[in-house]
Every structure is written in C-alpha cells, then in structure tokens.
C-alpha atoms as a PDB file:
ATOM      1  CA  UNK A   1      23.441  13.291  48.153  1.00  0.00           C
ATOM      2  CA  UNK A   2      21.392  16.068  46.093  1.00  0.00           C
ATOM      3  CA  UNK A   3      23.951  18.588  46.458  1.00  0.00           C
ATOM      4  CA  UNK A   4      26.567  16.283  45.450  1.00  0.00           C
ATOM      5  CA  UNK A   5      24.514  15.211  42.385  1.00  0.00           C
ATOM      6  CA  UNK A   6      23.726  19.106  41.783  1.00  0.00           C
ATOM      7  CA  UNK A   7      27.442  19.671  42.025  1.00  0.00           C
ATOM      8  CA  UNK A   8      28.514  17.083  39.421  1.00  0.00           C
ATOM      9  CA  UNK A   9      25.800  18.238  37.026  1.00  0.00           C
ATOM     10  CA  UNK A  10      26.933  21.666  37.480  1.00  0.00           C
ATOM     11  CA  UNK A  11      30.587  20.943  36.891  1.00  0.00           C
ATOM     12  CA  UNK A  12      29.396  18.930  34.028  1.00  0.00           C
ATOM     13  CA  UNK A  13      26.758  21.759  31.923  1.00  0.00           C
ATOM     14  CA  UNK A  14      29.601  23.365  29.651  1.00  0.00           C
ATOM     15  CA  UNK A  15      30.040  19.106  28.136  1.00  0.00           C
ATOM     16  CA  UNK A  16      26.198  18.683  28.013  1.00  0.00           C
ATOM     17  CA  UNK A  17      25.512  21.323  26.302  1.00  0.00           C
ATOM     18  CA  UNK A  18      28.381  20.416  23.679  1.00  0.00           C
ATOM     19  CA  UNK A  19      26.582  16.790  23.717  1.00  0.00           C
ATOM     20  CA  UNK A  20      23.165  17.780  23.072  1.00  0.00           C
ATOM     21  CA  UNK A  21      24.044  19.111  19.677  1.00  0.00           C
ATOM     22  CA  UNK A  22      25.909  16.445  18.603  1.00  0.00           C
ATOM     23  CA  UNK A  23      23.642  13.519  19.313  1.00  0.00           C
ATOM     24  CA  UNK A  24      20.542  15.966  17.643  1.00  0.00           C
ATOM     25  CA  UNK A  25      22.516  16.048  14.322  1.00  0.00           C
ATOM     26  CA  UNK A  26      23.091  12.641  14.912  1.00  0.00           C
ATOM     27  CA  UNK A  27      19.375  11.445  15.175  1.00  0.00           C
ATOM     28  CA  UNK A  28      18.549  14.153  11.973  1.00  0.00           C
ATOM     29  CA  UNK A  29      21.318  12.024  10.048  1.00  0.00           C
ATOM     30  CA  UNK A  30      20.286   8.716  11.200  1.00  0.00           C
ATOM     31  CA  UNK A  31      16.621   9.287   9.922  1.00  0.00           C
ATOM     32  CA  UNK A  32      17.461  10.218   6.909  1.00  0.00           C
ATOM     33  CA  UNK A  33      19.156   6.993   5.626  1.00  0.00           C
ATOM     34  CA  UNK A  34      16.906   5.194   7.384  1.00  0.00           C
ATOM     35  CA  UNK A  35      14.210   5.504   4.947  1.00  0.00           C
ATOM     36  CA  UNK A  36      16.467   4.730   1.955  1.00  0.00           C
ATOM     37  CA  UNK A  37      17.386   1.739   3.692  1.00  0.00           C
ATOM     38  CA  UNK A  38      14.410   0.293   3.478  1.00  0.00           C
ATOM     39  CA  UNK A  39      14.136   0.462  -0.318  1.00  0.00           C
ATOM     40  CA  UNK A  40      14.989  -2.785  -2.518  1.00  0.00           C
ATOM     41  CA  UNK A  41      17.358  -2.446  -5.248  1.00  0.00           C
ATOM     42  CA  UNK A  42      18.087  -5.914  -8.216  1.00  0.00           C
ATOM     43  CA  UNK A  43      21.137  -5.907  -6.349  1.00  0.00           C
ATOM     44  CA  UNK A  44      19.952  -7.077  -3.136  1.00  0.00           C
ATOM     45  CA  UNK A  45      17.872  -9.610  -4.338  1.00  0.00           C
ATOM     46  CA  UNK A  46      19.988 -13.313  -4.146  1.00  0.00           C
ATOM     47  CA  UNK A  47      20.447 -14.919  -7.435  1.00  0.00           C
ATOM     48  CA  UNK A  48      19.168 -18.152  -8.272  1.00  0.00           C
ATOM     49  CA  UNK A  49      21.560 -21.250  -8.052  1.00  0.00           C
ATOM     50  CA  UNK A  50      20.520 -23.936 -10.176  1.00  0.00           C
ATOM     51  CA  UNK A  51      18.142 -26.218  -8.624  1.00  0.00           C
ATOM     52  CA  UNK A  52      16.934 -23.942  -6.149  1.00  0.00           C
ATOM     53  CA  UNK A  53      13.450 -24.102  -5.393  1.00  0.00           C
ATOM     54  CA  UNK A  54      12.465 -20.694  -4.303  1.00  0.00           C
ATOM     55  CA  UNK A  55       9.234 -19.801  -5.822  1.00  0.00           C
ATOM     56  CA  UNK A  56       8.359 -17.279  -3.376  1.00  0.00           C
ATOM     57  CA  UNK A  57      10.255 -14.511  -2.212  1.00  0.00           C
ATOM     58  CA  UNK A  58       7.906 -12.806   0.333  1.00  0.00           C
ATOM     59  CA  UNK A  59      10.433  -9.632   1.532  1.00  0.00           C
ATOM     60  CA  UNK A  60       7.474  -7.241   1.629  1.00  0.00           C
ATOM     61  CA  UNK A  61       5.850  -9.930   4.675  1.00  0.00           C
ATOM     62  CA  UNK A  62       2.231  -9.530   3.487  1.00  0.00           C
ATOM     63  CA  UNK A  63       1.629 -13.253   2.630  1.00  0.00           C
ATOM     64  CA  UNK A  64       1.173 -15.727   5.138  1.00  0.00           C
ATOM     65  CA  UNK A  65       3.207 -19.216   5.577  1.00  0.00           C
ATOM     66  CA  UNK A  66       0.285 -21.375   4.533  1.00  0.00           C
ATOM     67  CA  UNK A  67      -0.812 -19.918   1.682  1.00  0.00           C
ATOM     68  CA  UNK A  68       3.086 -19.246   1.048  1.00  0.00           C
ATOM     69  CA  UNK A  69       3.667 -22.913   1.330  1.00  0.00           C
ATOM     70  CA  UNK A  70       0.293 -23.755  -0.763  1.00  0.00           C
ATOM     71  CA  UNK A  71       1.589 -21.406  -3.952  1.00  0.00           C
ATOM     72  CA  UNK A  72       5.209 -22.871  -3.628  1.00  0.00           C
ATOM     73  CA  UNK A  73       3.656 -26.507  -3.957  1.00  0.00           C
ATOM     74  CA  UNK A  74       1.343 -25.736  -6.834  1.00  0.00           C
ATOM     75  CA  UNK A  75       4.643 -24.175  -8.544  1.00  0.00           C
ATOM     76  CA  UNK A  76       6.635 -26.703  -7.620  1.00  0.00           C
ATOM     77  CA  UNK A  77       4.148 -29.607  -9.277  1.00  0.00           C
ATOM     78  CA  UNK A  78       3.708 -27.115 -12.240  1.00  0.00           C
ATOM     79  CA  UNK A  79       7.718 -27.105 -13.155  1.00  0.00           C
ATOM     80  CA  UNK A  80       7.560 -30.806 -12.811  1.00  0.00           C
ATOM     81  CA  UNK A  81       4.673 -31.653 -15.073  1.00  0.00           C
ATOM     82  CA  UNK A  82       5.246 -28.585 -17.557  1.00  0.00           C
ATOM     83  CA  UNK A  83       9.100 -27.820 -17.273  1.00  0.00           C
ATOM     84  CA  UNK A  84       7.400 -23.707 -17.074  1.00  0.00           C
ATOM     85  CA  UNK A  85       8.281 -21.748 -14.102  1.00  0.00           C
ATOM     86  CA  UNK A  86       6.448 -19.191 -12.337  1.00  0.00           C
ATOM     87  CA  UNK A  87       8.129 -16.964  -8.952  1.00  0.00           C
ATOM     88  CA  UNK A  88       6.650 -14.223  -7.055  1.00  0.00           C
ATOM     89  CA  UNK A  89       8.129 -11.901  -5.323  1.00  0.00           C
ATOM     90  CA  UNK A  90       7.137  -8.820  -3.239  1.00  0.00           C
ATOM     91  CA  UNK A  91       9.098  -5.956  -1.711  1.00  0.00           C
ATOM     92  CA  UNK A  92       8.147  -3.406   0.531  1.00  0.00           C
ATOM     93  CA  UNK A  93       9.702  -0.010  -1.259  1.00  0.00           C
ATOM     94  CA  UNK A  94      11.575   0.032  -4.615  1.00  0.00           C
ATOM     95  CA  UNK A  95      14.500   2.394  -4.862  1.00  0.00           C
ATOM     96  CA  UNK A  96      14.489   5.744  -6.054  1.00  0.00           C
ATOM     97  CA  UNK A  97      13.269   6.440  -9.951  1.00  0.00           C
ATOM     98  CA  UNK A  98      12.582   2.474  -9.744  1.00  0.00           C
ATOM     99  CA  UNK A  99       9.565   1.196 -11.367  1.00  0.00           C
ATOM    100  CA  UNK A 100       7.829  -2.279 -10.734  1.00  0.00           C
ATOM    101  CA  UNK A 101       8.069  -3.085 -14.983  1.00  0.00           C
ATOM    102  CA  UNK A 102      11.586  -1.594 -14.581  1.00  0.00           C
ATOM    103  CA  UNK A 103      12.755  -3.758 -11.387  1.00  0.00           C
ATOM    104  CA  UNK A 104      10.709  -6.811 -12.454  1.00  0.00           C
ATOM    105  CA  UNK A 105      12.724  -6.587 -16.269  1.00  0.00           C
ATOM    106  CA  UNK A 106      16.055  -6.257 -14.166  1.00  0.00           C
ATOM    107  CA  UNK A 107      15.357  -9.087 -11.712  1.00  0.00           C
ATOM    108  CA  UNK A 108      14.295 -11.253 -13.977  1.00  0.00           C
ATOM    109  CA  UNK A 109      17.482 -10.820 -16.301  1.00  0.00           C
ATOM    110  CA  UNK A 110      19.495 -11.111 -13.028  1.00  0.00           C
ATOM    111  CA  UNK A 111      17.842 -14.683 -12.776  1.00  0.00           C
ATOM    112  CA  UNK A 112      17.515 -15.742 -15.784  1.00  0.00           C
ATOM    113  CA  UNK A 113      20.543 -14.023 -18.027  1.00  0.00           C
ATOM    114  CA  UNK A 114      20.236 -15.857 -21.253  1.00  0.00           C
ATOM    115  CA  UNK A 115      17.286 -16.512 -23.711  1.00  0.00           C
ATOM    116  CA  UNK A 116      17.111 -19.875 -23.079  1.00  0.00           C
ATOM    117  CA  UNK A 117      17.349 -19.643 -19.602  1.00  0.00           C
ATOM    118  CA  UNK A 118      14.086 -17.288 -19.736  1.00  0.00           C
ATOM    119  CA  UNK A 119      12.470 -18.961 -21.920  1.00  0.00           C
ATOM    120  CA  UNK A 120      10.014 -21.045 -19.740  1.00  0.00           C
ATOM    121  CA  UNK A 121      10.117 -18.686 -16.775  1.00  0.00           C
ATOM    122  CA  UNK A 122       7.586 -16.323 -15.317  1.00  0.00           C
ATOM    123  CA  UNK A 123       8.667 -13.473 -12.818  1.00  0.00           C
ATOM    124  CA  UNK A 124       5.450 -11.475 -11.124  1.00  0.00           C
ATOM    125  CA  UNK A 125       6.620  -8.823  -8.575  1.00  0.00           C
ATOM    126  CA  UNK A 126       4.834  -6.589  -6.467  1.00  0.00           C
ATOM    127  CA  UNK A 127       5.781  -3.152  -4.338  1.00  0.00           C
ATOM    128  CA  UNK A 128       3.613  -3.241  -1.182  1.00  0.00           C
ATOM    129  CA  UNK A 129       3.985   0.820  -0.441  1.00  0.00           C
ATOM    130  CA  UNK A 130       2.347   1.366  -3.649  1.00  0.00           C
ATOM    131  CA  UNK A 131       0.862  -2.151  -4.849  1.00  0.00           C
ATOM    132  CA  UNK A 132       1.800  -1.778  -8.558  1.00  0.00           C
ATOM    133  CA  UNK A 133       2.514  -4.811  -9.799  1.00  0.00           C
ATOM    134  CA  UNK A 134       4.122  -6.160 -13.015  1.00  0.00           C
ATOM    135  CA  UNK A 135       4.513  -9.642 -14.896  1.00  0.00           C
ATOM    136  CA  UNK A 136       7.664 -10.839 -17.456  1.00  0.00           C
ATOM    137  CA  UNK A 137       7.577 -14.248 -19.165  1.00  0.00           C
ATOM    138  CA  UNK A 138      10.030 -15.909 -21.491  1.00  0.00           C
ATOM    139  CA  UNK A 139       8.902 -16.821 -24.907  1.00  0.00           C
ATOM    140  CA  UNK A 140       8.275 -20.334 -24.772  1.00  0.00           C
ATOM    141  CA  UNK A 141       5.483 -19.046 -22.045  1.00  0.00           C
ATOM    142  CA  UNK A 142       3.795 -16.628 -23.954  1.00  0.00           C
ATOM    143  CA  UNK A 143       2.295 -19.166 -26.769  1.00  0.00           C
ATOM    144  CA  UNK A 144      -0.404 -20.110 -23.732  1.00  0.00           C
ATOM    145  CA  UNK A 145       0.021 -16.801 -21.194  1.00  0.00           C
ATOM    146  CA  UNK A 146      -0.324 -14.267 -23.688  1.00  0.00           C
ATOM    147  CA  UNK A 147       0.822 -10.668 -22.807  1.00  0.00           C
ATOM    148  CA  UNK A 148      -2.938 -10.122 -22.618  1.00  0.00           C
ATOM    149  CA  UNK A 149      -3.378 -12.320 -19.866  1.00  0.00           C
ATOM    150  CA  UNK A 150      -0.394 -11.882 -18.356  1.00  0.00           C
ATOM    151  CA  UNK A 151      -1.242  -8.127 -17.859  1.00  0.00           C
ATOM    152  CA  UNK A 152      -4.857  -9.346 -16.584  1.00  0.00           C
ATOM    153  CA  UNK A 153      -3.261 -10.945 -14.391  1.00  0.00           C
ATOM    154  CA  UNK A 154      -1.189  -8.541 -13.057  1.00  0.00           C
ATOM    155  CA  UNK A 155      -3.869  -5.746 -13.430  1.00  0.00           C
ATOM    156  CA  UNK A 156      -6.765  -7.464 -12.447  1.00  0.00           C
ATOM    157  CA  UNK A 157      -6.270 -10.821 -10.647  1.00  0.00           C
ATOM    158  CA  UNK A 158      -3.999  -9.411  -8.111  1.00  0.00           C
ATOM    159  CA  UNK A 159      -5.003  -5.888  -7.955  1.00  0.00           C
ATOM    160  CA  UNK A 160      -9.186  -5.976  -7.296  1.00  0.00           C
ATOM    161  CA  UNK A 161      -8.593  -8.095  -3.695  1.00  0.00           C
ATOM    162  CA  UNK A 162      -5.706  -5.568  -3.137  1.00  0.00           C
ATOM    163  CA  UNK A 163      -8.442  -2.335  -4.182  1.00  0.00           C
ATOM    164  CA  UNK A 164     -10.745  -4.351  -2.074  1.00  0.00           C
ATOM    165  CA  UNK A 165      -8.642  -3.727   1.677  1.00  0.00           C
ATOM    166  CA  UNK A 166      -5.529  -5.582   1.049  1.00  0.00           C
ATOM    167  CA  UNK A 167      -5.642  -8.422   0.782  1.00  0.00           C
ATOM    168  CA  UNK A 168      -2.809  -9.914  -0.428  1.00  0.00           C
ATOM    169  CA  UNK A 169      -3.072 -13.777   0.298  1.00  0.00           C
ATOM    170  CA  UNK A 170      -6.151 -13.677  -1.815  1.00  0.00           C
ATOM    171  CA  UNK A 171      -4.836 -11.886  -4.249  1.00  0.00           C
ATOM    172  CA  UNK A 172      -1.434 -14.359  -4.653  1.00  0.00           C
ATOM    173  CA  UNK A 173      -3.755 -17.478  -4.280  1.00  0.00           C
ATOM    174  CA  UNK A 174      -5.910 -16.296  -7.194  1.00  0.00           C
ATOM    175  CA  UNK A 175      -3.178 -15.082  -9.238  1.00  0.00           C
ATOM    176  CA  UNK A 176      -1.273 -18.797  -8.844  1.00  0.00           C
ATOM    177  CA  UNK A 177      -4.183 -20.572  -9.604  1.00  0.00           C
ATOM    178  CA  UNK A 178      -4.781 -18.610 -12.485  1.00  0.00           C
ATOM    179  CA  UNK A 179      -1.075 -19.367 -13.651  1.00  0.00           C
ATOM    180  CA  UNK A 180      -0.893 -22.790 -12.883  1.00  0.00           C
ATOM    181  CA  UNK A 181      -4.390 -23.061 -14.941  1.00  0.00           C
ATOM    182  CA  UNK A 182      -2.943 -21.325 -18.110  1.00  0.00           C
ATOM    183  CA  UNK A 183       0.616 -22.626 -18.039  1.00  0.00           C
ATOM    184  CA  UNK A 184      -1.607 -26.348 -17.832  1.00  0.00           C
ATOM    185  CA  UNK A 185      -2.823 -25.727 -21.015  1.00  0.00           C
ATOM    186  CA  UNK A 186      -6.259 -25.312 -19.477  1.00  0.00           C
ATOM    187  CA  UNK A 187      -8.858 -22.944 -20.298  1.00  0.00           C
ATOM    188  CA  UNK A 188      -7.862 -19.413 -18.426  1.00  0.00           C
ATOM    189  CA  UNK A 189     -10.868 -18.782 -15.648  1.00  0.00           C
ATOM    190  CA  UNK A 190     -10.408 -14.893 -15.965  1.00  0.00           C
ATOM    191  CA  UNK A 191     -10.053 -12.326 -13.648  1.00  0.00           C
ATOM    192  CA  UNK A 192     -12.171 -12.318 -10.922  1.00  0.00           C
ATOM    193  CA  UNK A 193     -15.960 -10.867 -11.156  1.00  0.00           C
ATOM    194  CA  UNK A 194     -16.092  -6.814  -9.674  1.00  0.00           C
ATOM    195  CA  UNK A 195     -19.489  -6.731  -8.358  1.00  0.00           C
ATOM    196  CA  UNK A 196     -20.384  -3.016  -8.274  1.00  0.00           C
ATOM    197  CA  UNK A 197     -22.805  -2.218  -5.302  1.00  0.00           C
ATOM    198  CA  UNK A 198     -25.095   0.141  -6.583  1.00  0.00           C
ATOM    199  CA  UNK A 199     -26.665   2.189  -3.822  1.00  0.00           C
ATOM    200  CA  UNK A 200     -30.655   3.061  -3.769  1.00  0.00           C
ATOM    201  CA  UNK A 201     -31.970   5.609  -2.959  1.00  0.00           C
ATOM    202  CA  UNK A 202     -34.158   5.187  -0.286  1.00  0.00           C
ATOM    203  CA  UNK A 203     -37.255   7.647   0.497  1.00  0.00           C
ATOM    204  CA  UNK A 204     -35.735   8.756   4.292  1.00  0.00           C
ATOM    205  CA  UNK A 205     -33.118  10.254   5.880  1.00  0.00           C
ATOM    206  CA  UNK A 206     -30.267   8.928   6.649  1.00  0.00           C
ATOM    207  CA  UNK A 207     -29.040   9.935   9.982  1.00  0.00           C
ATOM    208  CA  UNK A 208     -25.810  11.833   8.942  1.00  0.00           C
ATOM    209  CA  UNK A 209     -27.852  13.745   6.890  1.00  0.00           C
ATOM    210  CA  UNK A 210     -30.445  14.446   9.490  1.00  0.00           C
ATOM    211  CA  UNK A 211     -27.625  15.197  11.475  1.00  0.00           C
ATOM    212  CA  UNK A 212     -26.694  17.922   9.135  1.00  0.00           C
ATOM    213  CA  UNK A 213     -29.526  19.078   8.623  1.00  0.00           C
ATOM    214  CA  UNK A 214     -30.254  19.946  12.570  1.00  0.00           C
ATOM    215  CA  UNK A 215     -27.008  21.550  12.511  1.00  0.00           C
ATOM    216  CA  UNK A 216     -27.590  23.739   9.736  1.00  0.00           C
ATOM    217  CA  UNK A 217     -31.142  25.002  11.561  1.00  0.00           C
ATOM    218  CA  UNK A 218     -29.190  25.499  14.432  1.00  0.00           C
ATOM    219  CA  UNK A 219     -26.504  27.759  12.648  1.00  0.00           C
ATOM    220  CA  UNK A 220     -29.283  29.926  10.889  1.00  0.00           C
ATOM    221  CA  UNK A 221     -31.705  30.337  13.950  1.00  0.00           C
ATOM    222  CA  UNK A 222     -28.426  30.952  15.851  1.00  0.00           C
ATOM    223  CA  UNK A 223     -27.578  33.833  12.992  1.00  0.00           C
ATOM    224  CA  UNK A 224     -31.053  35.229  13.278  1.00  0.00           C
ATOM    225  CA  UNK A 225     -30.771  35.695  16.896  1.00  0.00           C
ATOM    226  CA  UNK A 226     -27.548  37.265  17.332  1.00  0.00           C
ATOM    227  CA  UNK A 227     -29.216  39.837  14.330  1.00  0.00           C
ATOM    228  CA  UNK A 228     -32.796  40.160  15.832  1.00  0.00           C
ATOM    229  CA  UNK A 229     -32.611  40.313  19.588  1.00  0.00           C
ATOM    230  CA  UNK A 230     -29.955  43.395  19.440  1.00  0.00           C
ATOM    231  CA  UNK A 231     -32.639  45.263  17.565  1.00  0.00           C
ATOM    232  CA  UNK A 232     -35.457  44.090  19.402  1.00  0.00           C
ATOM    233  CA  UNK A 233     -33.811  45.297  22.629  1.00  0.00           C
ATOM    234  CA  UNK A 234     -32.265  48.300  20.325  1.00  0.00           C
ATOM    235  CA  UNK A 235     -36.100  49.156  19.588  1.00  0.00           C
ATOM    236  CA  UNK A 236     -37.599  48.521  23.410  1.00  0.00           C
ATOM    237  CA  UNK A 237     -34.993  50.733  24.997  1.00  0.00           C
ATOM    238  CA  UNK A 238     -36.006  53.690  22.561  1.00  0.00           C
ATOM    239  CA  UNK A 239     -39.781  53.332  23.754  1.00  0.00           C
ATOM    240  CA  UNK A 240     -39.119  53.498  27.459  1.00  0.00           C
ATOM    241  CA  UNK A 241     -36.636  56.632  26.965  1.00  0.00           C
ATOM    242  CA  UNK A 242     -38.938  59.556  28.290  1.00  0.00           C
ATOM    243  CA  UNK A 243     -39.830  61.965  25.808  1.00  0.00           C
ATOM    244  CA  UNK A 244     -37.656  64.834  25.586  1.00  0.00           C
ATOM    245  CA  UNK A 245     -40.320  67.090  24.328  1.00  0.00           C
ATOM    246  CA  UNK A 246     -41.906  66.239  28.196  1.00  0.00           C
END
C-alpha cells in the first residue's frame, strides 16, 4: 500500500508543484479584498421605507439586545410624543478616505433626502475600529439640541465610557437618555462627570521600582566584577612570578 501511494505521488509531483503556486497567489489575492470587504460604504446601508421603525442599526455588534431594545423603546415613545427622531448606527470600518462627519452627512441625506424630511431627524453614527463618532440633526431639532450639545454629545457622552475600556452599551444608554432628555424639552443633564484619579505619592517603594532598583545593583556590581577580578588576578600572578633578577 505505501509503495503504491509513493508511486501515485511520484507520478503526480510535476501537477503539485504547478498547484502549489497557484493556490499561494490565490490565498495572497483572497486576503487582500478581504479587508476591504469589511469596510461600510452609504451604499450598503438599507434606506428607510416610510414607517419603518429602525432606530438602531447595530452592524458594528458592540451593543447588546437589551440595551438595544431599551434605546429603540425610548426612541420609539420619543417620535410619538415629540414627532423628533433620533437613530444610531454603528459600523465596524468605514471605507477608504471615509470620515465619520463625512459618512454620517451622506447617510443621513440617503435617509432623509429633502429638508423637510430632515427636519425633525437626528442621525448619530459611530466607527468601532477607530470610535470617532459624529452627530447631524435637521433644523427643526436644533432650536432645543443645539450644535453645542449635539457635539457634547458626540464628543463627550459617548466617547469618555468608550476612553474608559469600551464600553459601548454605556456609552449608547447615556447618549439616548441624554437625547430623549433634550429633544423633551427638558433641562440637558450634561456630559458625564471625568473623575481624574490623582495619584499620591506615597513615602515607599513600590515594588516595580524596588524591582528595578535590585536589578540595576546587580548590573553595576556585575560590571565591577568582570573589571576588578581580571586585575586582581592580573596583579596576584605578577607577585608569585619568581624574580628574574634571582
């Protein structure tokens, strides 16, 4: 059975070797669309039909179906009591030369064409690879979320919990309350507190840098050494030499 399978591969090298190639430059090809692939262009975003109720499109996966469901209700009851609408919408990678203001201005022209179509809308989008965000909103929104606030929110009520280890669902909850507050006609609560930790500086060690400092002794008495003890033994060998004068 081995020399038959020895024979076949035999007869068969000339082919492999022909293969081999081949499916190499097609792997090398493969990868490289494969990362373009993965970036989101306007164009592969769905429009909006009328009536839809989509208020969050979650393609970059970092928000979780609760708090997913929890931000589409509070839109949802805002749009009914207000007639404003807010959407959110993540992706993972934009294209190439892409911005989030850029993509954000396209998409929300894509969904809302018209002036009065935008009017009462509110479009916040955010790229996951990169977390930059941006905000749009129509101009019967502004009036109560000013392009001030609308930037904080952006900037600030989405970005600190993202600065702080990524954390997106807080950063989407916070940012929809926030929205829902304003759009209410209620006062805005502001962007959350940042808390700086400022270290003191205690009176010991800590044990990195005791760490580093045993290391360092060790390095210089190791130094020393390798320079004294040739000498020493340099100097002890010349004393036990007998005299040539004897």
């Amino acid at each position: 059975m081995k020399q038959l399978l020895k024979q076949v591969f035999s007869s068969q090298k000339p082919l492999i070797r022909l293969i081999i190639p081949l499916v190499t430059v097609i792997l090398v090809v493969a990868s490289l669309f494969a990362a373009p692939a993965l970036a989101t262009g306007v164009y592969q975003i769905p429009s909006l039909t009328a009536g839809n109720d989509t208020w969050v499109l979650d393609q970059g996966e970092v928000i979780s179906r609760l708090n997913e469901g929890k931000i589409s209700s509070a839109f949802e009851d805002l749009a009914k009591q207000t007639n404003k609408e807010v959407r959110i919408v993540t992706v993972r990678r934009l294209d190439y030369g892409e911005t989030p203001q850029s993509f954000t201005k396209e998409l929300f022209e894509k969904w809302f064409p018209t002036k009065e179509a935008q009017a009462n809308q509110t479009l916040l989008v955010i790229d996951t690879v990169t977390n930059g965000t941006a905000i749009v909103t129509g101009d019967e929104v502004k009036p109560l979320l000013t392009d001030s606030i609308a930037e904080s929110i952006a900037t600030e009520t989405v970005s600190v919990p993202l600065r702080n280890g990524n954390k997106y669902n807080q950063a989407f909850i916070d940012a929809s309350d926030r929205l829902v507050a304003v759009l209410s006609g209620k006062a805005d609560p502001g962007p959350p507190q940042i808390i700086d930790t400022v270290q003191v500086e205690g009176t010991y060690k800590k044990a990195e840098e005791t760490d580093q400092g045993n290391a360092t002794a060790w390095v210089v008495g190791l130094l020393i050494a390798a320079t004294v003890i040739p000498m020493a033994t340099y100097y002890i060998y010349q004393i036990n030499q007998p005299s040539s004068d004897g």
